[in-house]
PDB file of N, CA and C in Angstrom:
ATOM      1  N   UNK A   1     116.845  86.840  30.702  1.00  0.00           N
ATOM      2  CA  UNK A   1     117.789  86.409  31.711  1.00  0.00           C
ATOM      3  C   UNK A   1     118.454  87.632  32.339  1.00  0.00           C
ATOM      4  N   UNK A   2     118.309  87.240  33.600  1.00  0.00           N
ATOM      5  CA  UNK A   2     119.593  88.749  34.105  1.00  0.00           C
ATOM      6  C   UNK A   2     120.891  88.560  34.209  1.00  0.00           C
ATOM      7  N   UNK A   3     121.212  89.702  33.751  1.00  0.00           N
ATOM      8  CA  UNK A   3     122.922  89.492  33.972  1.00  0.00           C
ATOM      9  C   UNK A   3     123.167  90.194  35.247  1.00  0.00           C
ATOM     10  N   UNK A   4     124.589  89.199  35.163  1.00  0.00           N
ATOM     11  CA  UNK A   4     125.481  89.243  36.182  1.00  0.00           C
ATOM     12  C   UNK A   4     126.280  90.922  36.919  1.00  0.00           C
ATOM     13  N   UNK A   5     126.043  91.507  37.956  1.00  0.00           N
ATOM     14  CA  UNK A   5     125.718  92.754  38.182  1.00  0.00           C
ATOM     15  C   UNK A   5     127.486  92.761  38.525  1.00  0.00           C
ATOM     16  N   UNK A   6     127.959  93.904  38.430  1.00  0.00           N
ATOM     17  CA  UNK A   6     129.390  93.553  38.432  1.00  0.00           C
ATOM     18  C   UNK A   6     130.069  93.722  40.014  1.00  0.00           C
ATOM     19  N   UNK A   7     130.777  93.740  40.378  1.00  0.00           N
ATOM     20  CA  UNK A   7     131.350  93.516  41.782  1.00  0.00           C
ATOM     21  C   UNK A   7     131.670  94.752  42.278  1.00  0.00           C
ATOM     22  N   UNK A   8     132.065  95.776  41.493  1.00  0.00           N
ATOM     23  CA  UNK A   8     132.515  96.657  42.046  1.00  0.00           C
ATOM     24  C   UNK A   8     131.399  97.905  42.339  1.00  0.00           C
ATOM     25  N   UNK A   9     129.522  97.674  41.833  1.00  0.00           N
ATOM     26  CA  UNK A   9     128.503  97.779  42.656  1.00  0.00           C
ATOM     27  C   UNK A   9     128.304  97.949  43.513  1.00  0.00           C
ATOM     28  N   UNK A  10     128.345  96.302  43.915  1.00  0.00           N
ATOM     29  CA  UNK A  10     128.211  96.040  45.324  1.00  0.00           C
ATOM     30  C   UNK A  10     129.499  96.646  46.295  1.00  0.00           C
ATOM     31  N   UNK A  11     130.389  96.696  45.895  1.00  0.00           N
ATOM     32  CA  UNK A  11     131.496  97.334  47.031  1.00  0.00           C
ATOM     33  C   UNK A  11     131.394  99.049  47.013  1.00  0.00           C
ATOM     34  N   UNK A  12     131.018  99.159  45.555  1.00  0.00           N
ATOM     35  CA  UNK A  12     130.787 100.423  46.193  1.00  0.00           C
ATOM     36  C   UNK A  12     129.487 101.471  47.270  1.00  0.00           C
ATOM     37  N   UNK A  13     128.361 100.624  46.718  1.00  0.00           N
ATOM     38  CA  UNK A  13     126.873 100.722  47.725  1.00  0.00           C
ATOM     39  C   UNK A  13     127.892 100.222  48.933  1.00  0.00           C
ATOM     40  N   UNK A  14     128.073  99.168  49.357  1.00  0.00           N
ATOM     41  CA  UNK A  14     129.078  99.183  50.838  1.00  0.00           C
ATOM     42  C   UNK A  14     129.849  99.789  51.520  1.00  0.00           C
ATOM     43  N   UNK A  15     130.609 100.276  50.491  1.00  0.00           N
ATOM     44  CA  UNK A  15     131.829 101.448  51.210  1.00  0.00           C
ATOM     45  C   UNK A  15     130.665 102.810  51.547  1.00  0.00           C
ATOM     46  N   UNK A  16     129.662 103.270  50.686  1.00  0.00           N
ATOM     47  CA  UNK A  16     128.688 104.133  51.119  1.00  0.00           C
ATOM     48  C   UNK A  16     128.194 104.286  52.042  1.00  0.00           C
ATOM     49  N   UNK A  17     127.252 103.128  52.920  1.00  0.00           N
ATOM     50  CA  UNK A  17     126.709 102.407  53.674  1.00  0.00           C
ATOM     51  C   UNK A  17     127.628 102.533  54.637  1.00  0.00           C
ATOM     52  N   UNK A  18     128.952 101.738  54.244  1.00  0.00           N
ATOM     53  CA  UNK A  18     129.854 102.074  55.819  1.00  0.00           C
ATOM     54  C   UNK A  18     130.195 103.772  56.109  1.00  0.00           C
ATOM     55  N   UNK A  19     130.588 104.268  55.390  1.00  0.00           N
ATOM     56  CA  UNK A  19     130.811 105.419  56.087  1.00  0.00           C
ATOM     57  C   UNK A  19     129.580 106.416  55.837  1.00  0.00           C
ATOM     58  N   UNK A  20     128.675 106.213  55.640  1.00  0.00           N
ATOM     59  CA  UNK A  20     126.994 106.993  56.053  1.00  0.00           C
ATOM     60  C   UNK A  20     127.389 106.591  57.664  1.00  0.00           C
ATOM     61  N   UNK A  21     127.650 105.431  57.839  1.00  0.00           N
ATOM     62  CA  UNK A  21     127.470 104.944  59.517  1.00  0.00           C
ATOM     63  C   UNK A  21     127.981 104.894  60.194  1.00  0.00           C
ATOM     64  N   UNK A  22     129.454 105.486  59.821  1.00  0.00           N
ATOM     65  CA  UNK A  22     130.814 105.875  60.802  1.00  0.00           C
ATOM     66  C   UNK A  22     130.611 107.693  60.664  1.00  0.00           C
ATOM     67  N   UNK A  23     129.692 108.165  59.497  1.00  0.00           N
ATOM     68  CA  UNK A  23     129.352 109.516  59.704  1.00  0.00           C
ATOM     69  C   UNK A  23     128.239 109.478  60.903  1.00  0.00           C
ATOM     70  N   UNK A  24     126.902 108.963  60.476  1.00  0.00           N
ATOM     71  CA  UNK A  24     126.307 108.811  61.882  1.00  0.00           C
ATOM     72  C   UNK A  24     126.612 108.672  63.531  1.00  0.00           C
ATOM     73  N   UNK A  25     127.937 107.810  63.450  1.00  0.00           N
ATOM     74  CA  UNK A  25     128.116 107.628  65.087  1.00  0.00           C
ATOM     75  C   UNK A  25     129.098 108.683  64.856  1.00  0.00           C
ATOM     76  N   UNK A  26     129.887 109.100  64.354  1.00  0.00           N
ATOM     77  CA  UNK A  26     130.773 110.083  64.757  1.00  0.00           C
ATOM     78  C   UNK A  26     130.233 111.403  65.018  1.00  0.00           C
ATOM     79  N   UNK A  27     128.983 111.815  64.313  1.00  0.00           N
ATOM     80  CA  UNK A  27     128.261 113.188  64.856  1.00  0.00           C
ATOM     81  C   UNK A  27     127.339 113.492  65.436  1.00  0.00           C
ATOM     82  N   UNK A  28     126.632 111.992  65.634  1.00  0.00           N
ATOM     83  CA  UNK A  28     124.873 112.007  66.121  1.00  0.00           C
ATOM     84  C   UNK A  28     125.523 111.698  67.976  1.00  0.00           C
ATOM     85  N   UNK A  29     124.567 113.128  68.691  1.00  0.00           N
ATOM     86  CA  UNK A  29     124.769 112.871  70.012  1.00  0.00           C
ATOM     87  C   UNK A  29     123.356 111.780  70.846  1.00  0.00           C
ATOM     88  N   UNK A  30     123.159 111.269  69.991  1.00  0.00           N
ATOM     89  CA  UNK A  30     121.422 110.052  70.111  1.00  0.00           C
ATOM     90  C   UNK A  30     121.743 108.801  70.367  1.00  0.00           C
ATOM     91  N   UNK A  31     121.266 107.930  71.393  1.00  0.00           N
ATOM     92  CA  UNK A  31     121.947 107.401  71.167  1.00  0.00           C
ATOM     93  C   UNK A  31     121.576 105.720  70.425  1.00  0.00           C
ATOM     94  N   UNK A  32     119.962 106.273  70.358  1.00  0.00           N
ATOM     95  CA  UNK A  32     119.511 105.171  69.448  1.00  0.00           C
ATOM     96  C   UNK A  32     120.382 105.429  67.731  1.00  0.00           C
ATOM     97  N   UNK A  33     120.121 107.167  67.264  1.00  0.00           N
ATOM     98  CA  UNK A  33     120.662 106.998  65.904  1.00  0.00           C
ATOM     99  C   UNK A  33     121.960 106.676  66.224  1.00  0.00           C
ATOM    100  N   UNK A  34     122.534 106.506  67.347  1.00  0.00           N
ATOM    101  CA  UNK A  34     124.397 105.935  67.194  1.00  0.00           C
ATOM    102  C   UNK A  34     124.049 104.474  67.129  1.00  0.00           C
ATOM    103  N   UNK A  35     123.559 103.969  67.720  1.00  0.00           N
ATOM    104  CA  UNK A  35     123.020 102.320  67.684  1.00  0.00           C
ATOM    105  C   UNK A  35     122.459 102.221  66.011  1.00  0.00           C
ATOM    106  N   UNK A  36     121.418 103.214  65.215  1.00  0.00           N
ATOM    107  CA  UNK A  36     121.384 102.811  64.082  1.00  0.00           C
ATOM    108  C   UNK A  36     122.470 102.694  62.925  1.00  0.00           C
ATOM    109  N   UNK A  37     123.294 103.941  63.512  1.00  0.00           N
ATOM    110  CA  UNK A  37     124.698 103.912  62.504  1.00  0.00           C
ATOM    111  C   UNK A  37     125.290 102.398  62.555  1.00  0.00           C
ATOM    112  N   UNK A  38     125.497 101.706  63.494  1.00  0.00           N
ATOM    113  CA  UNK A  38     126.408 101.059  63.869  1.00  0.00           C
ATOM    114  C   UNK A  38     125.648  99.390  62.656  1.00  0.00           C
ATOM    115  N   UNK A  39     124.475  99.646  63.133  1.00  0.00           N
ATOM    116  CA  UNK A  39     123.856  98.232  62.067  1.00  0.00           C
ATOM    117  C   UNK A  39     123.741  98.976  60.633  1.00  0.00           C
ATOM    118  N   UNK A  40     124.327  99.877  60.668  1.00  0.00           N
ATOM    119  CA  UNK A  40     124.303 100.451  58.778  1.00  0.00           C
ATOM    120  C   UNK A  40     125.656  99.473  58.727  1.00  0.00           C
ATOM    121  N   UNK A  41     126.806  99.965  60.091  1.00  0.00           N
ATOM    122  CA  UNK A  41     128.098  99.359  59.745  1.00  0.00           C
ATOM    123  C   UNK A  41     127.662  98.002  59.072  1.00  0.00           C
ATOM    124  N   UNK A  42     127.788  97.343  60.140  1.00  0.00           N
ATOM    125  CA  UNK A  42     127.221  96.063  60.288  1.00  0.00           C
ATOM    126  C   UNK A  42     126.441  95.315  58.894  1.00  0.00           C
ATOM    127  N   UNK A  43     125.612  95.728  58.098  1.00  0.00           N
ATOM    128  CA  UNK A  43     125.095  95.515  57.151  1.00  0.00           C
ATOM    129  C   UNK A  43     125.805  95.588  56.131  1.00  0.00           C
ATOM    130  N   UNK A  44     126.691  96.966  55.756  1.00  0.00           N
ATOM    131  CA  UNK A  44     127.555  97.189  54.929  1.00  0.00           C
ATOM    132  C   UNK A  44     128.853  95.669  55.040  1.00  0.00           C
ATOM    133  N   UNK A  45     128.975  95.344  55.981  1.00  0.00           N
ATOM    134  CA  UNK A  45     129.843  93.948  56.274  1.00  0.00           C
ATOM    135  C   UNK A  45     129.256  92.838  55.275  1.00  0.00           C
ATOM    136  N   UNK A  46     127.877  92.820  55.849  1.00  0.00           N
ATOM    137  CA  UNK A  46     127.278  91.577  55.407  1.00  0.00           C
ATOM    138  C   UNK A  46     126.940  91.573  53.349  1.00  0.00           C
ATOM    139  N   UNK A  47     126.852  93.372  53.178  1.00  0.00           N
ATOM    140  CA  UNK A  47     126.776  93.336  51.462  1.00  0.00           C
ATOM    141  C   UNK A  47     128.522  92.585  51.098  1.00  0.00           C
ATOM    142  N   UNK A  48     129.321  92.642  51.728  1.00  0.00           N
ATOM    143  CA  UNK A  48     130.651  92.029  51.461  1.00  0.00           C
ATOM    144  C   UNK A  48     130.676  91.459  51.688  1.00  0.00           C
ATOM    145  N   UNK A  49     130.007  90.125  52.252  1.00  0.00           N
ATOM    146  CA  UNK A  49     130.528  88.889  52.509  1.00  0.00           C
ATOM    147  C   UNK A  49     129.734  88.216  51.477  1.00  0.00           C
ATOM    148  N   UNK A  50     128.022  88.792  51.280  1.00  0.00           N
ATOM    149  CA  UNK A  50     127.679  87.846  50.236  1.00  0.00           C
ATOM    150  C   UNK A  50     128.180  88.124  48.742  1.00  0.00           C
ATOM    151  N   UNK A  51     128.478  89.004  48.219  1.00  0.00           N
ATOM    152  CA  UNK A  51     129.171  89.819  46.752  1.00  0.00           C
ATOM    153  C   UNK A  51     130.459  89.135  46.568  1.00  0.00           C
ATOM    154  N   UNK A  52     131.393  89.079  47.904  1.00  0.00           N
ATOM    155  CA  UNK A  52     132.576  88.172  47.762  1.00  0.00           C
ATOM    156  C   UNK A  52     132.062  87.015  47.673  1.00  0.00           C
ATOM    157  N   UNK A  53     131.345  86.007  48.529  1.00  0.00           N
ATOM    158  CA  UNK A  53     130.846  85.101  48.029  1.00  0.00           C
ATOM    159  C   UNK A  53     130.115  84.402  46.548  1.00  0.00           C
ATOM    160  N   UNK A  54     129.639  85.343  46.250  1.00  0.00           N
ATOM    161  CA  UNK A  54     129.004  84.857  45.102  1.00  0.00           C
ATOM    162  C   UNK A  54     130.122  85.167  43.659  1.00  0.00           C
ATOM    163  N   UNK A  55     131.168  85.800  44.173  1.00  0.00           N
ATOM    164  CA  UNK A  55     132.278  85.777  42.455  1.00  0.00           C
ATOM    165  C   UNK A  55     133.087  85.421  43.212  1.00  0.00           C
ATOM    166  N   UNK A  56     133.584  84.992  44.016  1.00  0.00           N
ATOM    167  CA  UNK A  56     134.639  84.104  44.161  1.00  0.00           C
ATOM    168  C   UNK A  56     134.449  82.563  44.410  1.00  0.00           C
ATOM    169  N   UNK A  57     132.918  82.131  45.044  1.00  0.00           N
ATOM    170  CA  UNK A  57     133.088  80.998  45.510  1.00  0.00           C
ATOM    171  C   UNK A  57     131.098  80.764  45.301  1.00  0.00           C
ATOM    172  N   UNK A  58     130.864  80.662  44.187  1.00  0.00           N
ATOM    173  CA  UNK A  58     129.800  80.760  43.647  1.00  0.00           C
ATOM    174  C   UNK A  58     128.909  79.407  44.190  1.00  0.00           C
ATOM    175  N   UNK A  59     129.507  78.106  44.080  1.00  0.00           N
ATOM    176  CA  UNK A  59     128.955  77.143  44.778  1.00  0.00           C
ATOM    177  C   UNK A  59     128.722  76.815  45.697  1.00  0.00           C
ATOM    178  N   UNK A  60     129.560  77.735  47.044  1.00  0.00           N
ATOM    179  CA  UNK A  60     129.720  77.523  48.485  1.00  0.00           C
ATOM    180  C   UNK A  60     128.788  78.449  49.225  1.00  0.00           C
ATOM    181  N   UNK A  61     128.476  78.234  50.407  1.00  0.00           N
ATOM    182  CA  UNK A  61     127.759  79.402  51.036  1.00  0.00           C
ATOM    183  C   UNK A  61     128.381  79.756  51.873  1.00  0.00           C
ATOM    184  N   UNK A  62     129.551  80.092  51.806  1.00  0.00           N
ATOM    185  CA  UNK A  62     130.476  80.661  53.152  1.00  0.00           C
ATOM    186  C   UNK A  62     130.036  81.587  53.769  1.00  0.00           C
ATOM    187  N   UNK A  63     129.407  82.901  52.501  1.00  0.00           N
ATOM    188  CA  UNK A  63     129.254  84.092  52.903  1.00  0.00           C
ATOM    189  C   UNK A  63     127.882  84.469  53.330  1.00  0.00           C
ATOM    190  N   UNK A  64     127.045  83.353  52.696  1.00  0.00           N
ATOM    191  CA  UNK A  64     125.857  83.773  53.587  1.00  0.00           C
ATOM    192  C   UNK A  64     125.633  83.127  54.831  1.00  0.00           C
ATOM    193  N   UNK A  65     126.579  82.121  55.451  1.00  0.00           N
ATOM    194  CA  UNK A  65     126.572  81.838  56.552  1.00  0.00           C
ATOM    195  C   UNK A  65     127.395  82.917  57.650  1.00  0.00           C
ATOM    196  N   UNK A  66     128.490  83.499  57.108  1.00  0.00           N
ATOM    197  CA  UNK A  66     129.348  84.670  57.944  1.00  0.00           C
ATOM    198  C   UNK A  66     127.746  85.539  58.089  1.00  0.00           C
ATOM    199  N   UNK A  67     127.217  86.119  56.891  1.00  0.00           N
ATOM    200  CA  UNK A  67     126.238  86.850  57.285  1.00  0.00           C
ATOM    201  C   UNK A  67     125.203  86.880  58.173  1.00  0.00           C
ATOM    202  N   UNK A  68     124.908  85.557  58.261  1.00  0.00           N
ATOM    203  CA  UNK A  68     123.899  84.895  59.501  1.00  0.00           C
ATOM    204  C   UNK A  68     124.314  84.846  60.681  1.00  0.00           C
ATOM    205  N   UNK A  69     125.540  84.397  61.232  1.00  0.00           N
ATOM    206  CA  UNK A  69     126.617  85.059  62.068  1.00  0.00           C
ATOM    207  C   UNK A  69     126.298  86.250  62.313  1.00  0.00           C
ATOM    208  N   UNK A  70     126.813  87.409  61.533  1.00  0.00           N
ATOM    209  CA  UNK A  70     126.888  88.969  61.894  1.00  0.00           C
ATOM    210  C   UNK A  70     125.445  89.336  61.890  1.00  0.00           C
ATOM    211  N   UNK A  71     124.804  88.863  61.576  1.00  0.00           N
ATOM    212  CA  UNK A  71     122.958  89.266  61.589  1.00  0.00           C
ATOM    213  C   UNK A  71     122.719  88.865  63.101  1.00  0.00           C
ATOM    214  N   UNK A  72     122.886  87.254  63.467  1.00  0.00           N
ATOM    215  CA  UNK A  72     122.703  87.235  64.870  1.00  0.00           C
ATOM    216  C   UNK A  72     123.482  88.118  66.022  1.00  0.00           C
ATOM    217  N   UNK A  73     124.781  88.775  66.040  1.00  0.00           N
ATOM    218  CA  UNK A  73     125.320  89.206  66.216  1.00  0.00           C
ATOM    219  C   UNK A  73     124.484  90.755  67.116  1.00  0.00           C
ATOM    220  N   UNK A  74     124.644  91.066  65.317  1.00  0.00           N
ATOM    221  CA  UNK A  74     123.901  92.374  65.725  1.00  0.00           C
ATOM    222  C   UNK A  74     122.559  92.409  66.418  1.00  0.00           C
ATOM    223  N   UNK A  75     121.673  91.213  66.088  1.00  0.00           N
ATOM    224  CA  UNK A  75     120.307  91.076  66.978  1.00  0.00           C
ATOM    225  C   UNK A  75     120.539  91.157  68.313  1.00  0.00           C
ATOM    226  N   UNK A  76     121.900  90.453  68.783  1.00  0.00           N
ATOM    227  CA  UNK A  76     121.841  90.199  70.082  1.00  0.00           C
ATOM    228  C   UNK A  76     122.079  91.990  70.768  1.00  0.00           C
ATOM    229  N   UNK A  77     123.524  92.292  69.951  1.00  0.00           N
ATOM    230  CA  UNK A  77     123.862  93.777  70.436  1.00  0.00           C
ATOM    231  C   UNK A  77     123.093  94.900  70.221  1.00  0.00           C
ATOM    232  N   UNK A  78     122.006  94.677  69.595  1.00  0.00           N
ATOM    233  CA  UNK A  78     120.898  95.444  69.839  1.00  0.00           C
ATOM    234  C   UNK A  78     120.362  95.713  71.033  1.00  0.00           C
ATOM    235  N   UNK A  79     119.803  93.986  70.599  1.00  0.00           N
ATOM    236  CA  UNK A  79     118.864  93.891  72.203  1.00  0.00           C
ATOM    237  C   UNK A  79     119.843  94.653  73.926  1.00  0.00           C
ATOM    238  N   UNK A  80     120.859  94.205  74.012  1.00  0.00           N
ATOM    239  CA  UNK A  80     121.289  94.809  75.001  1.00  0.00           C
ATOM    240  C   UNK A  80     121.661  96.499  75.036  1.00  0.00           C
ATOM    241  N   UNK A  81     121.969  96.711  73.322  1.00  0.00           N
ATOM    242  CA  UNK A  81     122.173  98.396  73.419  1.00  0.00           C
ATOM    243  C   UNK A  81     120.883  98.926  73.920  1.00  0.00           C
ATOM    244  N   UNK A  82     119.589  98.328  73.509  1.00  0.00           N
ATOM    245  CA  UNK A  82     118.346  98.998  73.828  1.00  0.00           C
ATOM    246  C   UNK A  82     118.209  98.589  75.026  1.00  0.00           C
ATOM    247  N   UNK A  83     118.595  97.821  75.679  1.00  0.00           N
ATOM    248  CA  UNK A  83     117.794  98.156  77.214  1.00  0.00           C
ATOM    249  C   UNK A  83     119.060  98.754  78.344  1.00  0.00           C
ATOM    250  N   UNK A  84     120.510  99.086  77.770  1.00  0.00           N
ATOM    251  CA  UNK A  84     121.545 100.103  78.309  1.00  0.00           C
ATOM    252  C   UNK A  84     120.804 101.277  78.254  1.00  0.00           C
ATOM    253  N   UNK A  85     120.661 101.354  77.008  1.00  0.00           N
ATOM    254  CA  UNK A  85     119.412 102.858  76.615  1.00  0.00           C
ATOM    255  C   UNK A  85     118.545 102.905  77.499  1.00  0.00           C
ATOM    256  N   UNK A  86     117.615 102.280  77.546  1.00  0.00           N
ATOM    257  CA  UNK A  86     116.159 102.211  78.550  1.00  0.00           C
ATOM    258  C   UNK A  86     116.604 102.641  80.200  1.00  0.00           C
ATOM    259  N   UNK A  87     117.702 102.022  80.504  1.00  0.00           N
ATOM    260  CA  UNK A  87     118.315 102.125  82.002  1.00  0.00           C
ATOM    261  C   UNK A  87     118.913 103.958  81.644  1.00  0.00           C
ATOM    262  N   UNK A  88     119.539 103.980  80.680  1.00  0.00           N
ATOM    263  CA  UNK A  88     120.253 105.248  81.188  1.00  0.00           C
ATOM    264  C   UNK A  88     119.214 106.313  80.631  1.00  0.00           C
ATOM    265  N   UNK A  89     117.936 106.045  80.222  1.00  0.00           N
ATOM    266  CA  UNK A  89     116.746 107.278  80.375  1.00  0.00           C
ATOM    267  C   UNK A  89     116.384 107.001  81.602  1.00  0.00           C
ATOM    268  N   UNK A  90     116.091 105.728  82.041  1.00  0.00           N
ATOM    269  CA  UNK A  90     115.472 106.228  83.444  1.00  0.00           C
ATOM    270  C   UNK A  90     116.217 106.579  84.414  1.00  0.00           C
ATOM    271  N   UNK A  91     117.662 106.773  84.609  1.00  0.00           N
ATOM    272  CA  UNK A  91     118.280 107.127  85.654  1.00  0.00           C
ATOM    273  C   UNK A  91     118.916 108.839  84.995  1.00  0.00           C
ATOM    274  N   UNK A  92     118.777 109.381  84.337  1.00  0.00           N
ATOM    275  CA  UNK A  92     118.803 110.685  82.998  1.00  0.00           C
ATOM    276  C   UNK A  92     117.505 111.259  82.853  1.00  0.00           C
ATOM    277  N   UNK A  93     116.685 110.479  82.159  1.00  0.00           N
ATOM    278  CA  UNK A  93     115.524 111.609  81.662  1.00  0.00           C
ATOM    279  C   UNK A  93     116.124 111.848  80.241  1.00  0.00           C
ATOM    280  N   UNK A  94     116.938 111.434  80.264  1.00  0.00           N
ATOM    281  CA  UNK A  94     117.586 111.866  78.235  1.00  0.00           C
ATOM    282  C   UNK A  94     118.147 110.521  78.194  1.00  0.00           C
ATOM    283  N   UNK A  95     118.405 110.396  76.480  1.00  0.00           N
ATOM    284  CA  UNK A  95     119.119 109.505  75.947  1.00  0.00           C
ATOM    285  C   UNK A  95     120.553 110.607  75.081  1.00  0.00           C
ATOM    286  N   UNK A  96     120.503 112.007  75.324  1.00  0.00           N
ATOM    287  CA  UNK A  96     121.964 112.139  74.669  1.00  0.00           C
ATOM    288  C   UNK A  96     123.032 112.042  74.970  1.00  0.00           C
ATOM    289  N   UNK A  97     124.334 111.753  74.382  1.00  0.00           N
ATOM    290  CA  UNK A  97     125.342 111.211  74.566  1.00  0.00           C
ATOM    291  C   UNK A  97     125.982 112.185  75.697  1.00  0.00           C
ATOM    292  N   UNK A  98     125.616 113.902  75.620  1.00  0.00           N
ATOM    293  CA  UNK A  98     126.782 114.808  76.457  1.00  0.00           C
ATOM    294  C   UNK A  98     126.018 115.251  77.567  1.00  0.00           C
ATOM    295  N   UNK A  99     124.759 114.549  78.160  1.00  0.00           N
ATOM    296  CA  UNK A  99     124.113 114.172  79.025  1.00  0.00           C
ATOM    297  C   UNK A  99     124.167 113.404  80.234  1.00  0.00           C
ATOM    298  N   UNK A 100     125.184 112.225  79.265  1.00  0.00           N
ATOM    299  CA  UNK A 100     125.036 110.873  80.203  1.00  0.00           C
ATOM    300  C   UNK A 100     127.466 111.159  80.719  1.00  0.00           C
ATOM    301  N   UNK A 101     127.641 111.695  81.609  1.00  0.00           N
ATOM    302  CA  UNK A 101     128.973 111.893  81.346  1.00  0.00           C
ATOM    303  C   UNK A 101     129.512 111.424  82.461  1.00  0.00           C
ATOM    304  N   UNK A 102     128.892 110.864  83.756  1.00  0.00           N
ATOM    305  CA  UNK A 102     128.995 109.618  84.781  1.00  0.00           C
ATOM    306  C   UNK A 102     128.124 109.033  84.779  1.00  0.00           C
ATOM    307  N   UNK A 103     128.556 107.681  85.477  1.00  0.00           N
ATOM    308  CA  UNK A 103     127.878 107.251  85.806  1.00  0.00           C
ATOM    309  C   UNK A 103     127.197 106.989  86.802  1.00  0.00           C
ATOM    310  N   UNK A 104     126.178 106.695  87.466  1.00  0.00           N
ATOM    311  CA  UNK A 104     125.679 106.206  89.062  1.00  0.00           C
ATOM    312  C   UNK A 104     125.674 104.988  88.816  1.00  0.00           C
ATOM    313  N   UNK A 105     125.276 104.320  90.267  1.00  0.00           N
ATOM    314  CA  UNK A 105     125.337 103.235  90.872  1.00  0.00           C
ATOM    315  C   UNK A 105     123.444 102.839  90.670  1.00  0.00           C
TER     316      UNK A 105
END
């Protein structure tokens, strides 16, 4: 049988996870790896909603429904970060951040 993995695991792989990905967007001038930092955030959310879920409210699925939420979420803000991206290479020729510093029409 497996035992029960303890809570403060999972929060800590999370707190990792989040700031790997507040280190990523805060130094990466890319702007796909700033878009990847941001779903490290994002993920690191979702290891906390199901870990709280499962020792506090073991019968309910609150937290894997918040997670399905923030999963669609992020699918959607993907999809539009990547094609902001796509527009500002073709009007650039680059995707780095100290590149893109107006905008055009």
């Amino acid at each position: 049988m497996i035992q029960n993995i303890p809570l403060s695991y999972f929060l800590v792989i999370s707190t990792m996870m989040f700031f790997i990905g507040i280190y990523g967007f805060l130094t990466r001038r890319n702007l796909i790896t700033m878009l990847m930092s941001v779903e490290l955030i994002l993920n690191s959310v979702n290891i906390n909603f199901v870990a709280f879920n499962r020792y506090l409210y073991p019968q309910q699925l609150q937290g894997h429904f918040f997670m399905l939420i923030v999963i669609a979420v992020a699918a959607a803000e993907a999809a539009v970060a990547i094609a902001i991206i796509i527009n500002i290479y073709r009007n650039f020729k680059s995707i780095d951040v100290e590149n893109v510093d107006e905008m055009k029409y």
